[in-house]
Protein backbone atom coordinates (compact mmCIF):
# COMPACT_ATOMS: atom_id res chain seq x y z
CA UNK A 1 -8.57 15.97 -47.55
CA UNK A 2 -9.37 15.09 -44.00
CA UNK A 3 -13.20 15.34 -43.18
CA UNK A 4 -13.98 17.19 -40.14
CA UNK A 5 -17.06 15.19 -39.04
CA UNK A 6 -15.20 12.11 -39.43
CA UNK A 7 -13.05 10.79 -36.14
CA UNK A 8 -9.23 10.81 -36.71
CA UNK A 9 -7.28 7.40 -37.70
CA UNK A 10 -6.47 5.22 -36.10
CA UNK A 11 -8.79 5.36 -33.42
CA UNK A 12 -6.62 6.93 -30.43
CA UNK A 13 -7.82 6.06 -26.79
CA UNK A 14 -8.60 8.45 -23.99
CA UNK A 15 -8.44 8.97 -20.14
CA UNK A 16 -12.57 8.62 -20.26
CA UNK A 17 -12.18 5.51 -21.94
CA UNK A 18 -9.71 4.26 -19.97
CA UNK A 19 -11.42 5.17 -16.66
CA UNK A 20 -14.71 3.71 -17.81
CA UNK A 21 -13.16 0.18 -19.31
CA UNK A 22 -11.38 -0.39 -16.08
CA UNK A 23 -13.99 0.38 -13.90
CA UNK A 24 -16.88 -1.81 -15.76
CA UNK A 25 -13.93 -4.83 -15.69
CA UNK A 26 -13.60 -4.63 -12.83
CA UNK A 27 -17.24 -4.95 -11.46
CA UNK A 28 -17.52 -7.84 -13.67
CA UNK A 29 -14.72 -9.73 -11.64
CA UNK A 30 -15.59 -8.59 -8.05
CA UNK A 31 -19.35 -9.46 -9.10
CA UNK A 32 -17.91 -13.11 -9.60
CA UNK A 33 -15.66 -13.29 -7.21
CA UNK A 34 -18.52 -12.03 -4.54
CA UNK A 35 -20.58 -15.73 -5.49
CA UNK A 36 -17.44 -17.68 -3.77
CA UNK A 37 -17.58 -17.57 -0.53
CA UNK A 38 -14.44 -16.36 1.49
CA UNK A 39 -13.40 -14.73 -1.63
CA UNK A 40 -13.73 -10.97 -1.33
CA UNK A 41 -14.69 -8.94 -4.21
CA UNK A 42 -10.85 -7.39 -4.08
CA UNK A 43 -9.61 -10.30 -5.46
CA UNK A 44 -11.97 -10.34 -8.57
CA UNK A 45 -10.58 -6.95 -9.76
CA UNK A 46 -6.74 -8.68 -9.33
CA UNK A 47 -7.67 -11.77 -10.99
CA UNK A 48 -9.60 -9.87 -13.96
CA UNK A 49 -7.02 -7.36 -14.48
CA UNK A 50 -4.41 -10.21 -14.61
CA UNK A 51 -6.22 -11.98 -17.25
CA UNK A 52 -7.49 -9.00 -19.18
CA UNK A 53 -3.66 -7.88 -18.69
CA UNK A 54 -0.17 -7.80 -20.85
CA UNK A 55 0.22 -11.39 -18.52
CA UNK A 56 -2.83 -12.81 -20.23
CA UNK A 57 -4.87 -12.00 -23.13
CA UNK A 58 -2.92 -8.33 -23.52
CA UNK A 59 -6.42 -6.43 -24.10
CA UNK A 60 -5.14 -3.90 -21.41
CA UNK A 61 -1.78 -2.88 -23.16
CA UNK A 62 1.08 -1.22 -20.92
CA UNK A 63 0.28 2.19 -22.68
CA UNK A 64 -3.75 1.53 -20.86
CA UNK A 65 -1.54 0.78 -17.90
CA UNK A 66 0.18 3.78 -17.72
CA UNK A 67 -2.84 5.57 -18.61
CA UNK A 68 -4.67 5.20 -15.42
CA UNK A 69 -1.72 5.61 -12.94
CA UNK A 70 -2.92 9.28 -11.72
CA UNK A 71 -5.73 7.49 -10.58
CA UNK A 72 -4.19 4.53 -9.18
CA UNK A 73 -1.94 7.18 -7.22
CA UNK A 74 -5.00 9.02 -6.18
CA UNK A 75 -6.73 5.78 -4.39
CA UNK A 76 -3.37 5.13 -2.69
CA UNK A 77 -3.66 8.36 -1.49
CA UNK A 78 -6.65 8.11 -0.26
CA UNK A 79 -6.18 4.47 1.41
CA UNK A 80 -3.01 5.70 3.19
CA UNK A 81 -4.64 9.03 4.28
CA UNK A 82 -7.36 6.41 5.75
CA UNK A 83 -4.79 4.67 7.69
CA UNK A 84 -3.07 7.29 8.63
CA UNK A 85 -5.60 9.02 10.59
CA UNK A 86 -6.22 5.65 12.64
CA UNK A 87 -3.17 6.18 14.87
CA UNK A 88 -3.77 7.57 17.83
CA UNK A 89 -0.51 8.50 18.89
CA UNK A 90 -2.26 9.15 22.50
CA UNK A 91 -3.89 5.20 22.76
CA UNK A 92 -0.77 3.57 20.67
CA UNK A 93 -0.48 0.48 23.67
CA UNK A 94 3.34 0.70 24.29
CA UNK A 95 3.23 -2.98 23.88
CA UNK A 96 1.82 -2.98 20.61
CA UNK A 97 5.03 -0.86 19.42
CA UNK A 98 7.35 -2.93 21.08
CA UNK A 99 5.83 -5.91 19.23
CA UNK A 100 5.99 -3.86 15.94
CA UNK A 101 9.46 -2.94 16.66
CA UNK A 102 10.27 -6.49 17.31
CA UNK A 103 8.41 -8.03 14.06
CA UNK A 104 9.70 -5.48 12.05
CA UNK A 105 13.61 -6.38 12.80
CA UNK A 106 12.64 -9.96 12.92
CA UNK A 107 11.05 -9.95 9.60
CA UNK A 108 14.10 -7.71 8.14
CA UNK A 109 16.65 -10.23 9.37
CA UNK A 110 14.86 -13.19 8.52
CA UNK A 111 14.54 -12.22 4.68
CA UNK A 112 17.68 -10.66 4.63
CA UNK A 113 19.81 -13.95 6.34
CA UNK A 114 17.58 -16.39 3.03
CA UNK A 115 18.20 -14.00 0.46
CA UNK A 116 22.20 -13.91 1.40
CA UNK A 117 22.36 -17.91 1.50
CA UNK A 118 20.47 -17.69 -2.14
CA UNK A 119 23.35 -15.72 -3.28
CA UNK A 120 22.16 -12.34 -3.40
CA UNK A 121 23.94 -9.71 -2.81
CA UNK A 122 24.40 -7.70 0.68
CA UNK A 123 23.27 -4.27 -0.40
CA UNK A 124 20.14 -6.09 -2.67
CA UNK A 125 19.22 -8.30 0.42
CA UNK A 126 19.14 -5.56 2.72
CA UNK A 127 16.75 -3.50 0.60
CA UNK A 128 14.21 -6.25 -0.25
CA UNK A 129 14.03 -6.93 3.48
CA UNK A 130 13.26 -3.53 4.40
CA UNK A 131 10.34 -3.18 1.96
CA UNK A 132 9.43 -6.54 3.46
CA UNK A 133 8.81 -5.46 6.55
CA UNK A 134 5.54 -2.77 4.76
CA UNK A 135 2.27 -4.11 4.63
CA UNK A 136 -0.66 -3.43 2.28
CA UNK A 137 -2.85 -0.83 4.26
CA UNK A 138 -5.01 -1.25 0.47
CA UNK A 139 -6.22 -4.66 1.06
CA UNK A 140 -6.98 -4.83 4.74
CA UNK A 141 -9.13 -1.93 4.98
CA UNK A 142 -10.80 -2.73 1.52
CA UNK A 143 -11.72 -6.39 2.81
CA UNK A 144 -12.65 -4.75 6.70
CA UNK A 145 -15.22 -2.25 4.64
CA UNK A 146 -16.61 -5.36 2.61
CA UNK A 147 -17.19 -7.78 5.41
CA UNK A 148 -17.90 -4.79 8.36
CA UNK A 149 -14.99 -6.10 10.32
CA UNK A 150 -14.66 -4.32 13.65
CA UNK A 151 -12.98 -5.71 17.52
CA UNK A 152 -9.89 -5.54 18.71
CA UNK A 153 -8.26 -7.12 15.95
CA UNK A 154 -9.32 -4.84 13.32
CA UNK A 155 -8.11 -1.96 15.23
CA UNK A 156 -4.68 -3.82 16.32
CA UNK A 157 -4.50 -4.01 12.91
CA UNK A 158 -4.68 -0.90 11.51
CA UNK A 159 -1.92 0.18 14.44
CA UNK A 160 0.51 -2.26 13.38
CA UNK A 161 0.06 -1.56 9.29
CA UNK A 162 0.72 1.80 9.79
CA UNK A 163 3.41 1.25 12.27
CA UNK A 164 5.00 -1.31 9.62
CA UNK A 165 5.21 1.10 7.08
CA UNK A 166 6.67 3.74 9.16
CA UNK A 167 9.91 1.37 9.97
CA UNK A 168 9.53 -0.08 6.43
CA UNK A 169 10.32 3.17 5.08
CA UNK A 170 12.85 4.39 7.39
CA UNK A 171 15.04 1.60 7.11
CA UNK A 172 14.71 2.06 3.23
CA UNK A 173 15.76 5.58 4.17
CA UNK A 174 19.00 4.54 5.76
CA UNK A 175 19.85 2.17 2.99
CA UNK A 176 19.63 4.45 0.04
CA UNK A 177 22.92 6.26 0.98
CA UNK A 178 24.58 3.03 0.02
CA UNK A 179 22.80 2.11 -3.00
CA UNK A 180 22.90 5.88 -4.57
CA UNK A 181 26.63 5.43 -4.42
CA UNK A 182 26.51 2.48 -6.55
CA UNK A 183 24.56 4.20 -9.27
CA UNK A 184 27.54 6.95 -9.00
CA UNK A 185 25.78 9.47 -7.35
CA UNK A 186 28.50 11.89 -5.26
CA UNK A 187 28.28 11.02 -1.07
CA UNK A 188 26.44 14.54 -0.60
CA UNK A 189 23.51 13.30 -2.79
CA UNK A 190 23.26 9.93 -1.64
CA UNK A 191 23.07 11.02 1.91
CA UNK A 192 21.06 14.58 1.40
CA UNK A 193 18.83 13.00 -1.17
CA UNK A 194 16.68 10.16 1.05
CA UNK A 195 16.96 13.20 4.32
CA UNK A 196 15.65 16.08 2.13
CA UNK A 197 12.99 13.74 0.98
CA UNK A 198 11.98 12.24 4.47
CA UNK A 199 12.61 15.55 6.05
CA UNK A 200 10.05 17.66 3.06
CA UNK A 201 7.29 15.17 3.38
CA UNK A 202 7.08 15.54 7.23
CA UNK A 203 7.35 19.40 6.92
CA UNK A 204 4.94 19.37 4.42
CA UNK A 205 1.91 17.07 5.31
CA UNK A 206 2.77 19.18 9.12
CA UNK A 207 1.84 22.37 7.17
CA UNK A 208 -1.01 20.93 5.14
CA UNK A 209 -2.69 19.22 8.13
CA UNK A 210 -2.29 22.52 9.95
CA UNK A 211 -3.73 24.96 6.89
CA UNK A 212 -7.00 22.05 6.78
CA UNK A 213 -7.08 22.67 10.88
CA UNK A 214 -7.18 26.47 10.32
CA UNK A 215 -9.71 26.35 7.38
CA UNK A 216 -11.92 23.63 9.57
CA UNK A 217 -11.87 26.40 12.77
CA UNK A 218 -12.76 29.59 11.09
CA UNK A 219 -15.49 27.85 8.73
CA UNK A 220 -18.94 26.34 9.40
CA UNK A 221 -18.55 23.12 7.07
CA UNK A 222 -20.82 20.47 6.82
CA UNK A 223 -20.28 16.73 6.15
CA UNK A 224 -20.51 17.19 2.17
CA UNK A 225 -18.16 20.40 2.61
CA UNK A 226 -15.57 18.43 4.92
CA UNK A 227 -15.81 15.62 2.22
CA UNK A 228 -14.53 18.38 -0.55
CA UNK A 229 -11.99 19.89 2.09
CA UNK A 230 -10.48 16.42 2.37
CA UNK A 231 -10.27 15.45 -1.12
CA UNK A 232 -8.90 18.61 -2.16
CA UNK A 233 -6.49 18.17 0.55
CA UNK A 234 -5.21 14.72 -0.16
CA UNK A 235 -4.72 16.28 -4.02
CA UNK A 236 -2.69 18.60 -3.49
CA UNK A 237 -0.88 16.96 -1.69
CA UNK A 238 -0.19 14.26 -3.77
CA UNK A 239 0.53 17.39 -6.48
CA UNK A 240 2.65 18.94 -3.68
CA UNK A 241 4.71 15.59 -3.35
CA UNK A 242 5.90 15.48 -7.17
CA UNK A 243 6.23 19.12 -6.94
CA UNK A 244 8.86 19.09 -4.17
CA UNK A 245 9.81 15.40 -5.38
CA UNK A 246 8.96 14.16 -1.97
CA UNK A 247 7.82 10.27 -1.34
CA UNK A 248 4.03 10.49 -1.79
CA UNK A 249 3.16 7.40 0.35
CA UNK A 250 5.24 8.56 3.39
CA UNK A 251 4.03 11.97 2.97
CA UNK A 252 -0.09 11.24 2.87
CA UNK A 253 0.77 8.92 5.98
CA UNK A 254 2.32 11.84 7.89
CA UNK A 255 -1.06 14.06 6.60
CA UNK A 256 -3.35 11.67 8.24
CA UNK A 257 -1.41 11.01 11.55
CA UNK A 258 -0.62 14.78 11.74
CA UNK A 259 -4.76 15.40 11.09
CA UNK A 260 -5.85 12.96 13.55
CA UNK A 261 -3.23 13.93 16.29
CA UNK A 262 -3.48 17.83 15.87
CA UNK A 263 -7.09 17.90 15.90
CA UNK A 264 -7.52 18.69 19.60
CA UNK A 265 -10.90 20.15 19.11
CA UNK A 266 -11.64 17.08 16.82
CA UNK A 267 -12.88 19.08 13.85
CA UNK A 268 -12.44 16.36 11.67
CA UNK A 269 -15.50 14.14 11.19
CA UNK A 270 -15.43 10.49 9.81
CA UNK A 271 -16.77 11.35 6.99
CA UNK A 272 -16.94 8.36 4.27
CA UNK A 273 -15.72 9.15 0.87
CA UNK A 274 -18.29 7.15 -0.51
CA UNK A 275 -18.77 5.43 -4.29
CA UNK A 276 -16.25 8.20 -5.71
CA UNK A 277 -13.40 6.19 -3.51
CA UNK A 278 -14.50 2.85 -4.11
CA UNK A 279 -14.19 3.45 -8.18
CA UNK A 280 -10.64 4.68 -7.35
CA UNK A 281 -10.08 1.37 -5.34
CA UNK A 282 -11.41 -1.38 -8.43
CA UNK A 283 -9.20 1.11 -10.61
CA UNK A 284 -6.35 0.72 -8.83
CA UNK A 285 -6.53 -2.92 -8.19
CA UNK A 286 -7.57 -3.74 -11.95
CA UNK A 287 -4.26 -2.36 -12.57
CA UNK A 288 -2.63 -3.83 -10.18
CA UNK A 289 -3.57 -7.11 -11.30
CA UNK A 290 -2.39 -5.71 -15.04
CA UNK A 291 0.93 -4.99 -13.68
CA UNK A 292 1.56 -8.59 -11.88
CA UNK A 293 5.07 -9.53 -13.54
CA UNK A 294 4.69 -13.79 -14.10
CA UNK A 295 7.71 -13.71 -15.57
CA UNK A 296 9.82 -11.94 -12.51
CA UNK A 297 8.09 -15.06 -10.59
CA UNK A 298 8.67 -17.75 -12.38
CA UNK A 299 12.62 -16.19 -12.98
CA UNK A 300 12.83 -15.60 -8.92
CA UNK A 301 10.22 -18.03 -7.96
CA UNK A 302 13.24 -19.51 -5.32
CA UNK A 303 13.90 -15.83 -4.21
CA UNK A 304 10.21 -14.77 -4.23
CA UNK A 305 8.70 -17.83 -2.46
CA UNK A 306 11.90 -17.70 0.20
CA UNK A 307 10.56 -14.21 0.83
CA UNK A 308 6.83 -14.80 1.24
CA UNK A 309 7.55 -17.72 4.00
CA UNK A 310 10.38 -15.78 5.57
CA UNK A 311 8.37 -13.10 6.07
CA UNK A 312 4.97 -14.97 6.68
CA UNK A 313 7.16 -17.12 9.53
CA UNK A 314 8.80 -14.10 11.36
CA UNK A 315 5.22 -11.94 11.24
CA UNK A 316 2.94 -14.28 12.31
CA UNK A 317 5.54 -16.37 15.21
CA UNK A 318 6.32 -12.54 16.83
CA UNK A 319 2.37 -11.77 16.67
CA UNK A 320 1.00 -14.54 18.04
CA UNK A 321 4.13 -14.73 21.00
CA UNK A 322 2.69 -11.08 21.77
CA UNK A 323 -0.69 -11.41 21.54
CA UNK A 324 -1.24 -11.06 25.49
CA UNK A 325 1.03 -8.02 25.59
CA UNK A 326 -1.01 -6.40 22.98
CA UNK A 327 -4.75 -7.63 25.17
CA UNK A 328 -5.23 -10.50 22.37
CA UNK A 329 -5.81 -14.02 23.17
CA UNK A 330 -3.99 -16.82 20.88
CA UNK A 331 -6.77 -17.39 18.79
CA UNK A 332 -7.06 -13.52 18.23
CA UNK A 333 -3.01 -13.41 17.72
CA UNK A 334 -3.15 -16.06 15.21
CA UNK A 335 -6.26 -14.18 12.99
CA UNK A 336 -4.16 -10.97 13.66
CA UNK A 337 -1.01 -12.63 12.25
CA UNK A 338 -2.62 -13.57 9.20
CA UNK A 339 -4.30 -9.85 8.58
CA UNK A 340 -0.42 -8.29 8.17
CA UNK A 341 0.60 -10.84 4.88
CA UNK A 342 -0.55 -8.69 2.75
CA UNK A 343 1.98 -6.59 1.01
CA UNK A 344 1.60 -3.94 -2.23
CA UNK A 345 1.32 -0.56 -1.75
CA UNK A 346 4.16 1.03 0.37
CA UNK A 347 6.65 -2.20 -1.54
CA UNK A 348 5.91 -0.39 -4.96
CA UNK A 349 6.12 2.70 -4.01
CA UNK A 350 9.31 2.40 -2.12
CA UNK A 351 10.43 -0.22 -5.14
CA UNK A 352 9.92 2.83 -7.31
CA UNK A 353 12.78 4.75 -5.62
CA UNK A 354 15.19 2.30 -6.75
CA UNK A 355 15.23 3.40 -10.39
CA UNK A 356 18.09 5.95 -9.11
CA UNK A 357 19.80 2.86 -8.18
CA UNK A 358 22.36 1.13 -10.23
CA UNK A 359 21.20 -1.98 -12.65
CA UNK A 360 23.18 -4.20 -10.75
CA UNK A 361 21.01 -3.50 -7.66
CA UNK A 362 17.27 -2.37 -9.10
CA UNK A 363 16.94 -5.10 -11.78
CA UNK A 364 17.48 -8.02 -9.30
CA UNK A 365 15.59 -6.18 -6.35
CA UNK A 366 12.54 -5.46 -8.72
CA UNK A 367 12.43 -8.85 -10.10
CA UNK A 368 13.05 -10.28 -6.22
CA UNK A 369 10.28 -8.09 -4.79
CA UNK A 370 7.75 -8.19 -7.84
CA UNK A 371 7.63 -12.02 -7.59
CA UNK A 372 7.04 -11.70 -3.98
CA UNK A 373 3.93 -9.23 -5.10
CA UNK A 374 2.66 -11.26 -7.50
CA UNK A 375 1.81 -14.22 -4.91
CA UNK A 376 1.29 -11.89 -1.67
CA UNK A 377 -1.67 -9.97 -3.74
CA UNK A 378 -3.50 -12.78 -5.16
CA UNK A 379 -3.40 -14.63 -1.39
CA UNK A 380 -3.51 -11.23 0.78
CA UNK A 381 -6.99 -10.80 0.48
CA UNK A 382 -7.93 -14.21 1.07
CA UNK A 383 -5.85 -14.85 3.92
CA UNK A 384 -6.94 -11.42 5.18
CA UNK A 385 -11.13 -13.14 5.06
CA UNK A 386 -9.71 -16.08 6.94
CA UNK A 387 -7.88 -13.85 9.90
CA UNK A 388 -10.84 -11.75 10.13
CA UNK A 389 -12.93 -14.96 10.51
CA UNK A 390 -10.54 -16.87 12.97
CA UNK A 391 -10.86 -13.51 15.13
CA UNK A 392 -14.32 -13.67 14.70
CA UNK A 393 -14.92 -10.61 13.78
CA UNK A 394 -16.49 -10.59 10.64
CA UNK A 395 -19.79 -13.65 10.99
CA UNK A 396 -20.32 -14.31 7.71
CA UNK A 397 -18.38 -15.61 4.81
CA UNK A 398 -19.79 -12.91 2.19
CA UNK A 399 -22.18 -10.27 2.45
């Protein structure tokens, strides 16, 4: 007979457990990593969720993984809101997107030319070198917050991760016509597919930025009320995106540009979301340090490490030959260079969309582009500090 004061067995774990074992983790590591200097506390949560991972000691299982991704989806949310509303489409420096135009193509053909000579395939080569051209929008403004970065680097920055991700997913866009095919997918849905889902997430972050607008103009809202408005906002929207089946990433990037660019009465406050967003952030880094794939490295270290210095060589030779054009000296061009290696976010979630793909295209792309992960967010944030320094605009080492 089964008591009923008596908890059921085994033992089954829970969303509050999960949140609150994740979060304490991951404290402990950015605590530690916060005592080294020109280590950020960001790579403390990586590092501990690595060990504590299925990589390591296994104590956070892949069904703990899993677990916690509606809250690793809301902090992306949240971080590419943030970036989102930094562009100024108004104050974008034409030579700033002609230097973002010109990296972006020059990082695409530069990964795309080493991964062909390795022996990869056309179609696979293409697609690993679009999602190389994304940067992590996660890691730069996590480290900016933590050190109080600010100058013209820092907001260069911000421009050109946002601008990255915009051509990182529209060239993903353009290949998936191809690749759907190869997974047997009939030519209408391989080329209405990647449209209806570029074309719903502009249509519907549009709508959403212009319902907040409305709700902001005809209400009297203070800070703590526009904190709520946004939060609810950013959501639903991330509801709204598996509702409609729409790219999240792409579509909370279009909400923030579309609420920074149609606020002509500039309703919108900077309001900061405060310790609720930061325990999203260790979450979502914990777990991304979980999910690092050693094996997909050490299978494709040739690929992966081909990648990294492809794409670390065309980034940081097309920043620093533009740095005047964008009102940077060298120095600043070289510390802005450094700022865009990062790479996670907008690479997993467009590496996600490749599950429609065929095997002979996803499994060698997702091993290619994990491996590339696994070494671009353990260095990001470091080489991120160092940038940041070079620029000098953060002073100290730590805080």
């Amino acid at each position: 007979m089964t008591s009923l004061w008596l908890p059921h067995w085994p033992l089954q774990n829970n969303n509050f457990l999960t949140f609150g074992i994740i979060l304490i983790t991951g404290l402990i590591g950015g605590a530690l990593a916060h005592r080294i200097p020109y280590l950020p506390r960001l790579s403390g949560f990586l590092l501990i969720g690595f060990f504590l991972g299925p990589g390591f000691i296994n104590l956070f299982q892949h069904d703990l993984i899993q677990q916690a991704q509606p809250f690793v989806h809301v902090a992306l949310a949240l971080i590419v809101f943030e970036l989102g509303r930094q562009l100024d489409l108004k104050s974008l420096r034409p030579g700033l997107v002609a230097i973002s135009l010109a990296e972006s193509a020059l990082t695409f053909g530069l990964i795309y030319f080493i991964l062909i000579k390795l022996g990869i395939p056309p179609l696979v080569s293409a697609l690993a070198a679009a999602i190389g051209v994304s940067s992590s929008p996660a890691v730069v403004l996590l480290v900016m917050r933590e050190y109080q970065a600010s100058g013209d680097v820092t907001s260069r920055n911000l421009d050109l991760v946002a601008l990255n991700n915009i051509f990182s997913f529209l060239i993903f866009t353009a290949l998936q016509p191809a690749a759907l095919q190869t997974g047997g997918h009939s030519l209408e849905t391989a080329i209405g597919l990647p449209l209806y889902q570029m074309g719903i997430a502009i249509v519907q972050a549009y709508l959403v930025a212009k319902i907040m607008l409305f709700i902001l103009h005809h209400l009297e809202t203070t800070e703590s009320g526009q904190f709520c408005l946004l939060v609810g906002t950013i959501i639903v929207s991330v509801g709204l995106s598996q509702l409609m089946n729409s790219t999240m990433l792409f579509t909370l990037l279009s909400l923030g540009i579309f609420s920074r660019n149609l606020d002509k009465q500039e309703k919108i406050i900077q309001v900061g979301l405060g310790h609720a967003q930061e325990a999203f952030y260790i979450i979502m880094f914990v777990i991304a340090g979980a999910s690092l794939h050693l094996n997909a490295f050490l299978t494709y270290s040739l690929m992966g490490a081909s990648f990294v210095v492809c794409r670390f060589i065309a980034k940081s030779s097309l920043i620093m030959g533009g740095s005047r054009l964008m009102g940077l000296n060298i120095r600043q061009g070289m510390g802005l260079s450094l700022t865009l290696i990062p790479m996670a976010g907008m690479a997993i979630g467009l590496l996600n969309q490749s599950t429609r793909f065929s095997a002979q295209i996803h499994d060698p792309l997702s091993a290619i582009v994990l491996s590339a992960i696994a070494v671009l967010e353990v260095i990001g944030p470091i080489v991120t500090v160092a940038g940041l320094k070079l620029a000098g605009e953060i002073e100290r080492a730590r805080f």
